[in-house]
PDB file of N, CA and C in Angstrom:
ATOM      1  N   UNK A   1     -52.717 -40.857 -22.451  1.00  0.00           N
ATOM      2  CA  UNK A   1     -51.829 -41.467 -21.546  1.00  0.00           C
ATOM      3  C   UNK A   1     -50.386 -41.164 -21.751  1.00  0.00           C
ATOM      4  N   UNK A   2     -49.743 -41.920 -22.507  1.00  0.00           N
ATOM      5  CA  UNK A   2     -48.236 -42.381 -22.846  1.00  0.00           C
ATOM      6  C   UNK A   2     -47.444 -41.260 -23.140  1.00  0.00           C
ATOM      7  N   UNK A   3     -48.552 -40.783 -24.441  1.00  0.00           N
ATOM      8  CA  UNK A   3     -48.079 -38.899 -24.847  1.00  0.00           C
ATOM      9  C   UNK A   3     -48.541 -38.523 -24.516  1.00  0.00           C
ATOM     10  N   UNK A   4     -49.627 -37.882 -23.932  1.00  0.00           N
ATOM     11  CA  UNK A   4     -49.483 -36.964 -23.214  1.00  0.00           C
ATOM     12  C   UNK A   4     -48.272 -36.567 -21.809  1.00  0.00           C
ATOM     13  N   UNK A   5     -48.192 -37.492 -21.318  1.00  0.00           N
ATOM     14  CA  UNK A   5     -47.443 -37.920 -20.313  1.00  0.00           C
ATOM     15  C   UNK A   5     -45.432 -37.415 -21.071  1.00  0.00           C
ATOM     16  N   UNK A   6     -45.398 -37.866 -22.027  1.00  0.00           N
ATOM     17  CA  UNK A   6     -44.325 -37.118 -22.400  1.00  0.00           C
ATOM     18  C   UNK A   6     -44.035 -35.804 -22.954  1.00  0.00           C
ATOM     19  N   UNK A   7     -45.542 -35.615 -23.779  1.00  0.00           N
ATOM     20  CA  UNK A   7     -45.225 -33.898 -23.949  1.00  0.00           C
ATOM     21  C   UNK A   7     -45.265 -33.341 -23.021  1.00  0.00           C
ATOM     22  N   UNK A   8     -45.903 -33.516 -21.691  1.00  0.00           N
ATOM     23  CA  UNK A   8     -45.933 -32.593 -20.660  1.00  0.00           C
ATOM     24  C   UNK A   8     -43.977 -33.040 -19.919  1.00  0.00           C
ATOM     25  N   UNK A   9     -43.556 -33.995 -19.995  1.00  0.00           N
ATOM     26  CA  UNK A   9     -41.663 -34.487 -19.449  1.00  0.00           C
ATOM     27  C   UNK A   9     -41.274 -33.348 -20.271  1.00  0.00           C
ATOM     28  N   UNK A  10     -41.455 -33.113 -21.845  1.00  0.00           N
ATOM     29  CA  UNK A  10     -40.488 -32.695 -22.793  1.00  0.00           C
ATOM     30  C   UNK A  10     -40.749 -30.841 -22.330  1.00  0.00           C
ATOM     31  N   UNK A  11     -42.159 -30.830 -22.122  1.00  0.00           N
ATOM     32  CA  UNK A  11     -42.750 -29.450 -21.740  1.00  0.00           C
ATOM     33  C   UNK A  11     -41.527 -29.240 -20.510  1.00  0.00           C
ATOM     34  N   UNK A  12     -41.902 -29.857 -19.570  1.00  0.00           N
ATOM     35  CA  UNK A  12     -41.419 -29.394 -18.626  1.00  0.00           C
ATOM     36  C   UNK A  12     -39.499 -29.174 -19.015  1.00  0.00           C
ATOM     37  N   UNK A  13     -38.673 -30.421 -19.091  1.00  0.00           N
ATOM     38  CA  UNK A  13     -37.642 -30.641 -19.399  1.00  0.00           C
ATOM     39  C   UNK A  13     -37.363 -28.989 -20.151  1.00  0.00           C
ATOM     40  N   UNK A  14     -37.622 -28.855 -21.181  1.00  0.00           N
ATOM     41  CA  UNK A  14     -37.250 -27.460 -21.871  1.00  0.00           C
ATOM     42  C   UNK A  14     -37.456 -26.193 -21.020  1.00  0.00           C
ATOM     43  N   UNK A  15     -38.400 -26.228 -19.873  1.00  0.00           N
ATOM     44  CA  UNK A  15     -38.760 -24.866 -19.474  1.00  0.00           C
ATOM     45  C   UNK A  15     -37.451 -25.398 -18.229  1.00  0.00           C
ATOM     46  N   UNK A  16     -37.029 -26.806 -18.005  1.00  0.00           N
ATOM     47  CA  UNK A  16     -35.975 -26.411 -17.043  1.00  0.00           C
ATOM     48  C   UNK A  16     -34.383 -25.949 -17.677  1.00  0.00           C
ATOM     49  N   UNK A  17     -34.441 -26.346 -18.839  1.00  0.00           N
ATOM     50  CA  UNK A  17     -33.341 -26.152 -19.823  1.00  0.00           C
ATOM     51  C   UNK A  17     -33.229 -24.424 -19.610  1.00  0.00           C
ATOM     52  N   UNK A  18     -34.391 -23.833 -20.073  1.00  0.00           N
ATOM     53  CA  UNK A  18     -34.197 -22.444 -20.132  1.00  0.00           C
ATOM     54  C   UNK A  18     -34.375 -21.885 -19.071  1.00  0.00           C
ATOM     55  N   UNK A  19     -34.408 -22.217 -17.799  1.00  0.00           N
ATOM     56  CA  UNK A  19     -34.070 -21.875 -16.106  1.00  0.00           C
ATOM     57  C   UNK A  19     -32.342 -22.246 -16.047  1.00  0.00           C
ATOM     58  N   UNK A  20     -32.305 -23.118 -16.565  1.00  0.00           N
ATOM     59  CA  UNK A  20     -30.575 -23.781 -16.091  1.00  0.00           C
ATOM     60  C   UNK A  20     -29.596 -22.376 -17.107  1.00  0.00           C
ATOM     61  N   UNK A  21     -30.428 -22.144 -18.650  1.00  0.00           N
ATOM     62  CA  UNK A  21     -29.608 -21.557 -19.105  1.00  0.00           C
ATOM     63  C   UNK A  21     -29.392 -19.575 -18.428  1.00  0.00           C
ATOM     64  N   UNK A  22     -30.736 -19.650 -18.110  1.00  0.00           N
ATOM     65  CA  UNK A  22     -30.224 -17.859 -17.924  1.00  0.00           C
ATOM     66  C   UNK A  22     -29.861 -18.040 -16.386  1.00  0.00           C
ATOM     67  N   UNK A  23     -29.848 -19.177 -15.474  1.00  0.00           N
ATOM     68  CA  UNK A  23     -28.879 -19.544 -14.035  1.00  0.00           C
ATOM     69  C   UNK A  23     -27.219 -19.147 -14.632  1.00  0.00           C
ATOM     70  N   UNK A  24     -27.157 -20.003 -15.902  1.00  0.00           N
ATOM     71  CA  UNK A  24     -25.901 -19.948 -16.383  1.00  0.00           C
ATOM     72  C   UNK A  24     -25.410 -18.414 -16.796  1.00  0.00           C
ATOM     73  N   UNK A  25     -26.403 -17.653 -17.544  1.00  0.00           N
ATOM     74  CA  UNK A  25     -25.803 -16.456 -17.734  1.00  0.00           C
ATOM     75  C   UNK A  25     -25.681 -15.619 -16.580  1.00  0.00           C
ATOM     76  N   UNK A  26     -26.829 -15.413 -15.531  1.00  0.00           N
ATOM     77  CA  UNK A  26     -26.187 -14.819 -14.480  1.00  0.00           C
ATOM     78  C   UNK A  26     -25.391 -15.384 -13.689  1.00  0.00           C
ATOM     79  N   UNK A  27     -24.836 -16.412 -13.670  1.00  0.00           N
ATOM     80  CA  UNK A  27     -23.507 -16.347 -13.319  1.00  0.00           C
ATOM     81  C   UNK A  27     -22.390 -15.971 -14.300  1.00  0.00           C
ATOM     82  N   UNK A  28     -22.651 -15.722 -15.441  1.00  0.00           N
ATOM     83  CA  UNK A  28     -21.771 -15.685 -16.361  1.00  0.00           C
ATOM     84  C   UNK A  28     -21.161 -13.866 -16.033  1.00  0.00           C
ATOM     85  N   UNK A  29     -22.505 -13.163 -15.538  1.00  0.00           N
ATOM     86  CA  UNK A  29     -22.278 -11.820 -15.755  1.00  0.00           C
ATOM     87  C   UNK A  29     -21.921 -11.409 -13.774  1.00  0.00           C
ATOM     88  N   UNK A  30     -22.439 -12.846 -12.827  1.00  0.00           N
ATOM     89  CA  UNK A  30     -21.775 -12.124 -11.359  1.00  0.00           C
ATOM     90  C   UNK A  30     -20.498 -12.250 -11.669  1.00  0.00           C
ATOM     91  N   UNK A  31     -19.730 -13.111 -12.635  1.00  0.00           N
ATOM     92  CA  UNK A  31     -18.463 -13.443 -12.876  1.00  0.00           C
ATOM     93  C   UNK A  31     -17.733 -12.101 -13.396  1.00  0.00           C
ATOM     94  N   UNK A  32     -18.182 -11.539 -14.134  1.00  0.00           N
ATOM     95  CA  UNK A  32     -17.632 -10.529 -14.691  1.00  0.00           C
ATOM     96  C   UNK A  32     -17.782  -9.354 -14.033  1.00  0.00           C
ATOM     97  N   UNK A  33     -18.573  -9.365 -13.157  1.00  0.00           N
ATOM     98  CA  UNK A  33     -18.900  -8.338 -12.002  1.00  0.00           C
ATOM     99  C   UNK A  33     -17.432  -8.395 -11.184  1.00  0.00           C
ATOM    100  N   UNK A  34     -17.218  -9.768 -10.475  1.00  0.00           N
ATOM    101  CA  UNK A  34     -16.189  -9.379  -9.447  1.00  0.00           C
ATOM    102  C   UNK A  34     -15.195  -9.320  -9.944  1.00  0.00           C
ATOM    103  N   UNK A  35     -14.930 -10.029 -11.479  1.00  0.00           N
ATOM    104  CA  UNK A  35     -13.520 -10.099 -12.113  1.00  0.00           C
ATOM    105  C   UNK A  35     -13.335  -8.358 -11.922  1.00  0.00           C
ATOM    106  N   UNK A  36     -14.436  -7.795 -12.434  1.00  0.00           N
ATOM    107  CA  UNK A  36     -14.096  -6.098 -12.234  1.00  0.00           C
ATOM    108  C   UNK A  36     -13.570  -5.693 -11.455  1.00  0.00           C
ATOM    109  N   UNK A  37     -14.149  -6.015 -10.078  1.00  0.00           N
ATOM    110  CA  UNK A  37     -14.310  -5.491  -9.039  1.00  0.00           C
ATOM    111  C   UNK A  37     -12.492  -6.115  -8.509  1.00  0.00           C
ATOM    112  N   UNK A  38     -12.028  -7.449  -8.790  1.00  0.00           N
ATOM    113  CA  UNK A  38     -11.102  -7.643  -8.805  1.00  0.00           C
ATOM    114  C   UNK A  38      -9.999  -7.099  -8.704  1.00  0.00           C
ATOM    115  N   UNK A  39      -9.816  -6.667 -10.332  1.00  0.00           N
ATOM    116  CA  UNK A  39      -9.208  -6.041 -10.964  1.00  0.00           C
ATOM    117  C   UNK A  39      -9.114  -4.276 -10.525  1.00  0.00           C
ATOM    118  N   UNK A  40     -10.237  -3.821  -9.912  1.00  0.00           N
ATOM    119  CA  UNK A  40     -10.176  -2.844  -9.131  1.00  0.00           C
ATOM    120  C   UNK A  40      -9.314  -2.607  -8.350  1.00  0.00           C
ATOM    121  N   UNK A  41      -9.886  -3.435  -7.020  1.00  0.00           N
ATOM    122  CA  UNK A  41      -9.143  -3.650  -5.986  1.00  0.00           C
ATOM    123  C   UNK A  41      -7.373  -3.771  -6.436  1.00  0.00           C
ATOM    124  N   UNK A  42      -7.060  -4.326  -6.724  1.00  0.00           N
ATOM    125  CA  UNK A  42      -5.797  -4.683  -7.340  1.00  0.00           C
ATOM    126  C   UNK A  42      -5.370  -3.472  -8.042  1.00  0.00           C
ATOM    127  N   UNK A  43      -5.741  -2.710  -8.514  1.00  0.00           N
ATOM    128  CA  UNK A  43      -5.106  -1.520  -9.362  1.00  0.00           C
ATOM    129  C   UNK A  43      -4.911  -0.359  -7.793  1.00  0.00           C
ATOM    130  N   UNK A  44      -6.270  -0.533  -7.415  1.00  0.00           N
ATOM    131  CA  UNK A  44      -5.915   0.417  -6.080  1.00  0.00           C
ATOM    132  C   UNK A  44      -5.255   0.056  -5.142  1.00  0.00           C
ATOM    133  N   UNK A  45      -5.123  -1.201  -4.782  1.00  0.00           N
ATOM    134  CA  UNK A  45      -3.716  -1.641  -3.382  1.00  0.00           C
ATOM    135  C   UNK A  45      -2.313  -0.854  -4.428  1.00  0.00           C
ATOM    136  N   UNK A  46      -2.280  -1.479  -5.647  1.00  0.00           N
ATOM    137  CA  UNK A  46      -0.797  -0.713  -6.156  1.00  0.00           C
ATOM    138  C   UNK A  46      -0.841   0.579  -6.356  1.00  0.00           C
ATOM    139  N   UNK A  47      -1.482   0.812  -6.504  1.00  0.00           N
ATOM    140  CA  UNK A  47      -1.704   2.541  -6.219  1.00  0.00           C
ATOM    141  C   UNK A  47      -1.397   2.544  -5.058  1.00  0.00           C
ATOM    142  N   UNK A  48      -2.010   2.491  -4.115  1.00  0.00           N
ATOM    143  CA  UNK A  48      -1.493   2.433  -2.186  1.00  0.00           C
ATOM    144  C   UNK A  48      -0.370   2.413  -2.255  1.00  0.00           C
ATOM    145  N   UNK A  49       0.101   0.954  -2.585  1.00  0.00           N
ATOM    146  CA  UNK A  49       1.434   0.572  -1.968  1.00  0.00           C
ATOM    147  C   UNK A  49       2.694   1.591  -2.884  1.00  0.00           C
ATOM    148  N   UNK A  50       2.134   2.503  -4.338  1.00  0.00           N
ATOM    149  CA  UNK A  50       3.094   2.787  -4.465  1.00  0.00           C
ATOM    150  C   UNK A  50       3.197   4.415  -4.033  1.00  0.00           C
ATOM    151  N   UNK A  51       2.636   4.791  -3.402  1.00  0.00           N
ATOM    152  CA  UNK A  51       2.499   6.571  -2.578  1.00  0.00           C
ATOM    153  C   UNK A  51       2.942   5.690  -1.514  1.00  0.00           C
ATOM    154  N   UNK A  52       3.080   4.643  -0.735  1.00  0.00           N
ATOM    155  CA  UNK A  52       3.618   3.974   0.733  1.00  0.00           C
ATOM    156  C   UNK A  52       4.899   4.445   0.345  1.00  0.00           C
ATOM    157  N   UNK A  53       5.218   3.676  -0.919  1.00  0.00           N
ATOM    158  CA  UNK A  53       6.778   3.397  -1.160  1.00  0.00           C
ATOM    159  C   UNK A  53       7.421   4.791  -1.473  1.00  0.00           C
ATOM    160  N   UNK A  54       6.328   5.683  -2.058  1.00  0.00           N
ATOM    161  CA  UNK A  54       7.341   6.798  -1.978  1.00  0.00           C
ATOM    162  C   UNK A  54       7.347   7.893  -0.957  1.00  0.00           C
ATOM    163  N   UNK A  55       6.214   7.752  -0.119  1.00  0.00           N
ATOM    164  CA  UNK A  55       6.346   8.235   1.100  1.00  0.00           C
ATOM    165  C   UNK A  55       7.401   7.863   2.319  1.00  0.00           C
ATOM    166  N   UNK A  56       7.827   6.534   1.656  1.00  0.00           N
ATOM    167  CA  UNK A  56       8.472   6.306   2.735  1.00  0.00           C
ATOM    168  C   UNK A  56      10.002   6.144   2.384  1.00  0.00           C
ATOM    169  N   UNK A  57      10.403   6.390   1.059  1.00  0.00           N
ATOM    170  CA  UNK A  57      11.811   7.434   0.629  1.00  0.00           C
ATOM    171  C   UNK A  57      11.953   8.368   1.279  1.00  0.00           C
ATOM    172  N   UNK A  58      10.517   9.235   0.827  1.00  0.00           N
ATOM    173  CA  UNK A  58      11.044  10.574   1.523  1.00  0.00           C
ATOM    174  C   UNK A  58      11.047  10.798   2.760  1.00  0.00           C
ATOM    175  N   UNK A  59      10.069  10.017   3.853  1.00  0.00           N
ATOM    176  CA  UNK A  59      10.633   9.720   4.820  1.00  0.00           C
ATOM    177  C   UNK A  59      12.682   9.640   5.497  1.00  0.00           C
ATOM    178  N   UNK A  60      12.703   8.449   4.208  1.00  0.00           N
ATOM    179  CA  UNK A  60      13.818   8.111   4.656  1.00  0.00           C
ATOM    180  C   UNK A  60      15.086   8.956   4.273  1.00  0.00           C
ATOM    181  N   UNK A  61      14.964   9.902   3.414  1.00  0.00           N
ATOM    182  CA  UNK A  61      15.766  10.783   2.671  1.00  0.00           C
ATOM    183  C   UNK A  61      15.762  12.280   4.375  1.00  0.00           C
ATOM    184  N   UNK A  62      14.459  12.425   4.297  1.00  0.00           N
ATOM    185  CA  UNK A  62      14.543  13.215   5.328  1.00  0.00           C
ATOM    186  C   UNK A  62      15.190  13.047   6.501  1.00  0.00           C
ATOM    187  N   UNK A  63      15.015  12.311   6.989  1.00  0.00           N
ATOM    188  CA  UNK A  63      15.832  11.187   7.903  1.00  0.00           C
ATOM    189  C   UNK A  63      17.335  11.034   7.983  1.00  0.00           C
ATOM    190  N   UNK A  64      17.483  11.220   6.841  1.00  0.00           N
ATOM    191  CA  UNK A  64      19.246  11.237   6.181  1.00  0.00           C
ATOM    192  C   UNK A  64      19.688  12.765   6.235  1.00  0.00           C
ATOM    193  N   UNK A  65      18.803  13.298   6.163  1.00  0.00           N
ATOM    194  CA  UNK A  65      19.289  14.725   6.322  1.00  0.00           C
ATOM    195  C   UNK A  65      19.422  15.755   7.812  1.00  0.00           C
ATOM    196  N   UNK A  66      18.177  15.200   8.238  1.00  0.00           N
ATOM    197  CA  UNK A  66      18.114  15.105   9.452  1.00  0.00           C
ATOM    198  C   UNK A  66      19.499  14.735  10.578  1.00  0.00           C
ATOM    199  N   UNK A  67      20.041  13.221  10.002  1.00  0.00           N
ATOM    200  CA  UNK A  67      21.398  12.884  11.044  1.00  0.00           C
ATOM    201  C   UNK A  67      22.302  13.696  10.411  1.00  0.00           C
ATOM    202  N   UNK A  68      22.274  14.405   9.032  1.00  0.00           N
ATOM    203  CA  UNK A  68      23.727  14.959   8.757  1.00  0.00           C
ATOM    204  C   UNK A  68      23.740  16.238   9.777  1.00  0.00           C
ATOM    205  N   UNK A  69      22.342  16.705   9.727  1.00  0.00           N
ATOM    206  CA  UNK A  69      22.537  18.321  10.160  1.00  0.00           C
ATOM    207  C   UNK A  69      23.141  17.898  11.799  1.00  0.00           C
ATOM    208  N   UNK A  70      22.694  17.159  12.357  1.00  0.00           N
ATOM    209  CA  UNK A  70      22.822  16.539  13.572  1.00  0.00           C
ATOM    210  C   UNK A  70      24.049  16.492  14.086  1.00  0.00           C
ATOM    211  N   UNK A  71      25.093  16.117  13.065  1.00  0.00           N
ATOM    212  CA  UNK A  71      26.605  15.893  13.059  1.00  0.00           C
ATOM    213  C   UNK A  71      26.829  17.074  13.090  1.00  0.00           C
ATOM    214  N   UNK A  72      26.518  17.607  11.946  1.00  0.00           N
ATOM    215  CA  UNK A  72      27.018  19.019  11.762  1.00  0.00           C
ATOM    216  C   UNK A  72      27.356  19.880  12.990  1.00  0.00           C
ATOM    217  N   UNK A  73      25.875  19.738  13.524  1.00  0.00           N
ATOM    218  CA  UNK A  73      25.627  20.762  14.799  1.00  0.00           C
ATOM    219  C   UNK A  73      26.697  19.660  16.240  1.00  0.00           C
ATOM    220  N   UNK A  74      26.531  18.672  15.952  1.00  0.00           N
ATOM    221  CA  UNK A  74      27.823  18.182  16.948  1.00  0.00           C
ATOM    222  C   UNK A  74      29.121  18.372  16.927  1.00  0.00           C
ATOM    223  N   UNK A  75      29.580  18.196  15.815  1.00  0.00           N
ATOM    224  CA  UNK A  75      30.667  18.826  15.608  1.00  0.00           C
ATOM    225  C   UNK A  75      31.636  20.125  15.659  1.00  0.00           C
ATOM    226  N   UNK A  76      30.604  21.229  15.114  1.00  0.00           N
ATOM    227  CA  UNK A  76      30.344  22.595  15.982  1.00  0.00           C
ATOM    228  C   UNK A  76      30.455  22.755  17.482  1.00  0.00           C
ATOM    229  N   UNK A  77      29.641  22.372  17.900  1.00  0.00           N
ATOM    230  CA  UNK A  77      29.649  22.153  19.951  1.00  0.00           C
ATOM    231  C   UNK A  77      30.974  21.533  19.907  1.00  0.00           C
ATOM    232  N   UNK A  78      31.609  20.466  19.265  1.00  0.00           N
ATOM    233  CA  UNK A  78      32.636  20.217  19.993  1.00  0.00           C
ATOM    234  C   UNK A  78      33.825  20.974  19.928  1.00  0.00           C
ATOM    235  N   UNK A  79      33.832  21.525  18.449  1.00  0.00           N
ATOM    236  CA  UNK A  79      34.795  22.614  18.150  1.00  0.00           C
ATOM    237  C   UNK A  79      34.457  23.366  19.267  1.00  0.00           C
ATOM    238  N   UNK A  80      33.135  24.342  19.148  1.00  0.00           N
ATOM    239  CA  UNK A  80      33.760  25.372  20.253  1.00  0.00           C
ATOM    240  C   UNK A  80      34.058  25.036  21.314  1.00  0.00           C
ATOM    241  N   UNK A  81      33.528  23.799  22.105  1.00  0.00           N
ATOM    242  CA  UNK A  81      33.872  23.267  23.162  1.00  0.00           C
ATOM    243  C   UNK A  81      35.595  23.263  23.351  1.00  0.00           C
ATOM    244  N   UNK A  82      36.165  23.120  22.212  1.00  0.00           N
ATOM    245  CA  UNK A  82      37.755  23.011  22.214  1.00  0.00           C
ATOM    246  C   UNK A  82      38.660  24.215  22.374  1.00  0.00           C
ATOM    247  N   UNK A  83      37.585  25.222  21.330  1.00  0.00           N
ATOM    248  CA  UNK A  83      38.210  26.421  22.073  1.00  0.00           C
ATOM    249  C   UNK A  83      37.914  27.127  22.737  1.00  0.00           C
ATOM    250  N   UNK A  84      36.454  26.864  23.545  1.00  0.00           N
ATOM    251  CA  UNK A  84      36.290  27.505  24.740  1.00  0.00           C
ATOM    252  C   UNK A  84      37.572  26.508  25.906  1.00  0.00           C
ATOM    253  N   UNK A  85      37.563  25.768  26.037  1.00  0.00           N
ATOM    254  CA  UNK A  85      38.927  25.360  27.019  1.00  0.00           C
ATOM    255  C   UNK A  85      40.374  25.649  26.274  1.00  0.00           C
ATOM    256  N   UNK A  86      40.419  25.824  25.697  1.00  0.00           N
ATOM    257  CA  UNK A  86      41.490  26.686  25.292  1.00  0.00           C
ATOM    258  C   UNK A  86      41.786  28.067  25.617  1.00  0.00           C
ATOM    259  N   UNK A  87      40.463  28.674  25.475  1.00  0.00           N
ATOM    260  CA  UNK A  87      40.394  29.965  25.854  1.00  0.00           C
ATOM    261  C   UNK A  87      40.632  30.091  27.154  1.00  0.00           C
ATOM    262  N   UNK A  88      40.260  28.895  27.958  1.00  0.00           N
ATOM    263  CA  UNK A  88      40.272  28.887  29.597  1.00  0.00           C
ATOM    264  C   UNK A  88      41.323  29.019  29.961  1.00  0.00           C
ATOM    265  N   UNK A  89      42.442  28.164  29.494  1.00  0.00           N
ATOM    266  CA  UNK A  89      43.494  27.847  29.982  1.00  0.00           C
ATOM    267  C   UNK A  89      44.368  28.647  29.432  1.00  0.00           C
ATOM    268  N   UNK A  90      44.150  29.402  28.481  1.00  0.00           N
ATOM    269  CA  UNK A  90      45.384  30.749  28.085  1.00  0.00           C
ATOM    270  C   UNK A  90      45.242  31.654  28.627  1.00  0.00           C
ATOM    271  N   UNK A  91      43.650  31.930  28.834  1.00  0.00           N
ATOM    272  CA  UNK A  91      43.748  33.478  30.259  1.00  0.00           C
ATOM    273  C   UNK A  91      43.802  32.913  31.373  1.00  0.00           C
ATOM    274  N   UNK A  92      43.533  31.779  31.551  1.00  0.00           N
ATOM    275  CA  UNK A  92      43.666  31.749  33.442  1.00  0.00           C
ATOM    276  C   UNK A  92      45.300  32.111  33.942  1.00  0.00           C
ATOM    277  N   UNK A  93      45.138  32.976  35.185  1.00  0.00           N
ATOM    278  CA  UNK A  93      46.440  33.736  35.747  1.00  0.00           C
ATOM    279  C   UNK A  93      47.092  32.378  36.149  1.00  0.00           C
ATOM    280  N   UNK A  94      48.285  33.510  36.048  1.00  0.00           N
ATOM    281  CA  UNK A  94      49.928  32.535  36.581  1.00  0.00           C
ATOM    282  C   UNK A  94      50.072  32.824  37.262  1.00  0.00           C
ATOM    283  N   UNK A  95      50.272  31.311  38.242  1.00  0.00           N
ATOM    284  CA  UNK A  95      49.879  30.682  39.424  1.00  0.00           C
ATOM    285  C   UNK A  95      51.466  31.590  39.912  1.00  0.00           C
ATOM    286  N   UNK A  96      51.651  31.829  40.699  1.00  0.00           N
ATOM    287  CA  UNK A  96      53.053  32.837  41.378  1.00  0.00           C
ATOM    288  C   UNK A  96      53.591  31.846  42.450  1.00  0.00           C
TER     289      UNK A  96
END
């Protein structure tokens, strides 16, 4: 009756002990799975973000070079622009 009735509680009780415990280790090891996987992710966004950041210097460097030549070449046009009307107005004939 009485014991039997408890060795089979204590039977059981222990075989749930050692279900609860290797529940516990695989979570112990999905834990360490995503911490990885985590830690992955995270090494590779900064990796990303830092080829973004320097792609987008040189972007912006190019860009800078880009408006100088820009000037450059405006400045030019306007020069000759100055002495092409210059040129106009020193050969054009006198008016009689």
């Amino acid at each position: 009756g009485i014991i039997m009735d408890e060795k089979i509680d204590v039977g059981n009780l222990m075989q749930r002990v050692r279900e609860l415990e290797e529940k516990v280790e695989q979570l112990r090891l999905s834990r360490r799975v995503l911490m990885y996987l985590i830690e992955k992710i995270e090494k590779e966004k900064l990796c990303f973000l830092t080829k973004l950041e320097k792609e987008n210097n040189r972007l912006h460097q190019d860009n800078c070079r880009y408006a100088h030549r820009l000037l450059r070449k405006n400045s030019k046009i306007i020069e000759l622009q100055s002495k092409l009307e210059n040129y106009s107005t020193e050969s054009s004939p006198a008016e009689i």
